[in-house]
Protein backbone atom coordinates (compact mmCIF):
# COMPACT_ATOMS: atom_id res chain seq x y z
CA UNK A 1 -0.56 -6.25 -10.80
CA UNK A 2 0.35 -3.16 -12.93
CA UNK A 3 1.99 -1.93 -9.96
CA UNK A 4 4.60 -4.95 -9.89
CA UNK A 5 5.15 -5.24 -13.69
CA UNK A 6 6.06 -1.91 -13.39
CA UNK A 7 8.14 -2.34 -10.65
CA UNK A 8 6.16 0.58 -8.54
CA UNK A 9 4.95 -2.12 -5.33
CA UNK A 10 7.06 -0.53 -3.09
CA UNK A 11 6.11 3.20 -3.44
CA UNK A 12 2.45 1.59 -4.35
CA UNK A 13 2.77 4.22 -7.35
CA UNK A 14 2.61 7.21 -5.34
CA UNK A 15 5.99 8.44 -6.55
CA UNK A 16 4.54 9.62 -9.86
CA UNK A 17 1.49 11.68 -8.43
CA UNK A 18 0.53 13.80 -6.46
CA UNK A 19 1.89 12.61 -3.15
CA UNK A 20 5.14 13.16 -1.95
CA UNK A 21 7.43 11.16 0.54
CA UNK A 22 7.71 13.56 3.71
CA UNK A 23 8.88 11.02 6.11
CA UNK A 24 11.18 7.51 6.08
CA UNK A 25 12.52 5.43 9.11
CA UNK A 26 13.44 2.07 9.41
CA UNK A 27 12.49 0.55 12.76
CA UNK A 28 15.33 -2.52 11.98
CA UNK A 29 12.33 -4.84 10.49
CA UNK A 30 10.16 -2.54 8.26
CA UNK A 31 11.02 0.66 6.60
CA UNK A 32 8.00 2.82 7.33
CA UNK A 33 7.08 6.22 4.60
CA UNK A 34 4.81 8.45 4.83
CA UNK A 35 3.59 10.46 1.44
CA UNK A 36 1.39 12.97 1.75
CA UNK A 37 -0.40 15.44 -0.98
CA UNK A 38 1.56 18.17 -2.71
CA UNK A 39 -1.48 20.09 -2.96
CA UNK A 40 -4.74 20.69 -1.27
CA UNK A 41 -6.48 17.86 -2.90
CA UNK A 42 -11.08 18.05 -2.82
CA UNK A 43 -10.85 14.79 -2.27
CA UNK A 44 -11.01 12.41 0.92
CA UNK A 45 -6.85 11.06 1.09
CA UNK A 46 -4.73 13.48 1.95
CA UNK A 47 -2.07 10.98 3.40
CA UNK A 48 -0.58 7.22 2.61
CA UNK A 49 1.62 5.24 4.60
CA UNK A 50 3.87 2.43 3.37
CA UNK A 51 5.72 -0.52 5.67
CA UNK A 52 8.13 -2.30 3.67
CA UNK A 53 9.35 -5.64 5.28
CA UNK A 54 11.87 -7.58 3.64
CA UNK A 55 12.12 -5.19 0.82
CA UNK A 56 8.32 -6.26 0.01
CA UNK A 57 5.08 -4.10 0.62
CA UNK A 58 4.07 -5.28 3.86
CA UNK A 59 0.94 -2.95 4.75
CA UNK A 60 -0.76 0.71 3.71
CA UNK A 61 -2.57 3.10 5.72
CA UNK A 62 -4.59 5.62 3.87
CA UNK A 63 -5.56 8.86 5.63
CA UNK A 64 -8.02 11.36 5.08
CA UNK A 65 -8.49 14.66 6.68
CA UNK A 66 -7.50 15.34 10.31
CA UNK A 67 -4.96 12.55 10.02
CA UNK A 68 -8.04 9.83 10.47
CA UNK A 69 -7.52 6.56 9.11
CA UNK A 70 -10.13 5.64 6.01
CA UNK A 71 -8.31 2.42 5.77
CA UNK A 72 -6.09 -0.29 5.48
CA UNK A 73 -3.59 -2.85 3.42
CA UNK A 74 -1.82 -5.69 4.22
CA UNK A 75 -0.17 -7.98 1.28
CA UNK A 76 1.41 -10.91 2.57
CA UNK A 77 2.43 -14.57 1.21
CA UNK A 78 4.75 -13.58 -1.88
CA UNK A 79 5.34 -16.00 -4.90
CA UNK A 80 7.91 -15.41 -7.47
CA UNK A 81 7.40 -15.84 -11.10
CA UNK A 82 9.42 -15.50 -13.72
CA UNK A 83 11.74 -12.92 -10.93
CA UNK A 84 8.61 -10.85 -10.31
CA UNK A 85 7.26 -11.45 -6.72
CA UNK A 86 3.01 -11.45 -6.36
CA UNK A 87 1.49 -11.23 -2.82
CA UNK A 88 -0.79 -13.89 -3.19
CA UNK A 89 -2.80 -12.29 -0.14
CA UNK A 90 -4.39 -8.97 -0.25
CA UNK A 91 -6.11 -8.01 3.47
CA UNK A 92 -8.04 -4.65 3.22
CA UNK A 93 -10.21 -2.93 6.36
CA UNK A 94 -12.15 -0.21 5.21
CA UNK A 95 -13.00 2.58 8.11
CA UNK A 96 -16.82 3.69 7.40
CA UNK A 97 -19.53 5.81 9.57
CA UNK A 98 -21.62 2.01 9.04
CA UNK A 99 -18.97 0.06 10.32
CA UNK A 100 -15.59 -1.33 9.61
CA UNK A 101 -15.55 -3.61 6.49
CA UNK A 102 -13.27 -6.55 6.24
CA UNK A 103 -11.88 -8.06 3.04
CA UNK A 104 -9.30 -11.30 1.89
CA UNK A 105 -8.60 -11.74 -1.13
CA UNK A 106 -6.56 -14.74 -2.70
CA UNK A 107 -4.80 -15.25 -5.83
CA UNK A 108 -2.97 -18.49 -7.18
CA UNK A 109 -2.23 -19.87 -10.58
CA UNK A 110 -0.56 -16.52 -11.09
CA UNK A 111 1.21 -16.85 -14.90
CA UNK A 112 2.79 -13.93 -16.90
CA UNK A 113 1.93 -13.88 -20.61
């Protein structure tokens, strides 16, 4: 939720880090990014990219070396409070030599102190 009080959903925080945007099209329903790392980095992502749909995060793909996908994102069902808009679902597939790992998560009740 950082990410949205800060008002950094969209670039999922990326554009203050290491990764730079090397790639944008927009297909006519999703704006698609890639950002990938401004330096050799000794760890596994070397590549993220974004789909925004309706000016909201829609999904991430995370890439690691040789372009293969580690995982992915998908944010859906957005609520607005108090002009800030939450995706209320978070849908995450993790990529691993044991299998590939599913995840939903939920949030409601979402209030801003």
């Amino acid at each position: 939720f950082n990410l949205i009080l800060k008002a950094q959903l969209g670039t999922f925080g990326l554009r203050n880090s290491p990764f730079e945007m090397t790639e944008s099209t927009n297909d006519g329903e999703m704006i698609l990014s890639r950002w990938e790392s401004k330096r050799a980095l000794k760890g596994p992502l070397t590549a993220y990219e974004i789909a925004l749909k309706d000016n909201k995060l829609f999904g991430i793909i995370t890439r690691g070396k040789n372009d293969e996908v580690l995982g992915k994102q998908f944010f859906s069902e957005y609520l607005e409070v108090e002009g800030l808009l939450f995706p209320t679902k978070c849908e995450e597939v993790r990529y691993e030599k044991e299998g590939t790992h599913t995840k939903v998560t939920t949030y409601s009740n979402i209030y801003l102190l």
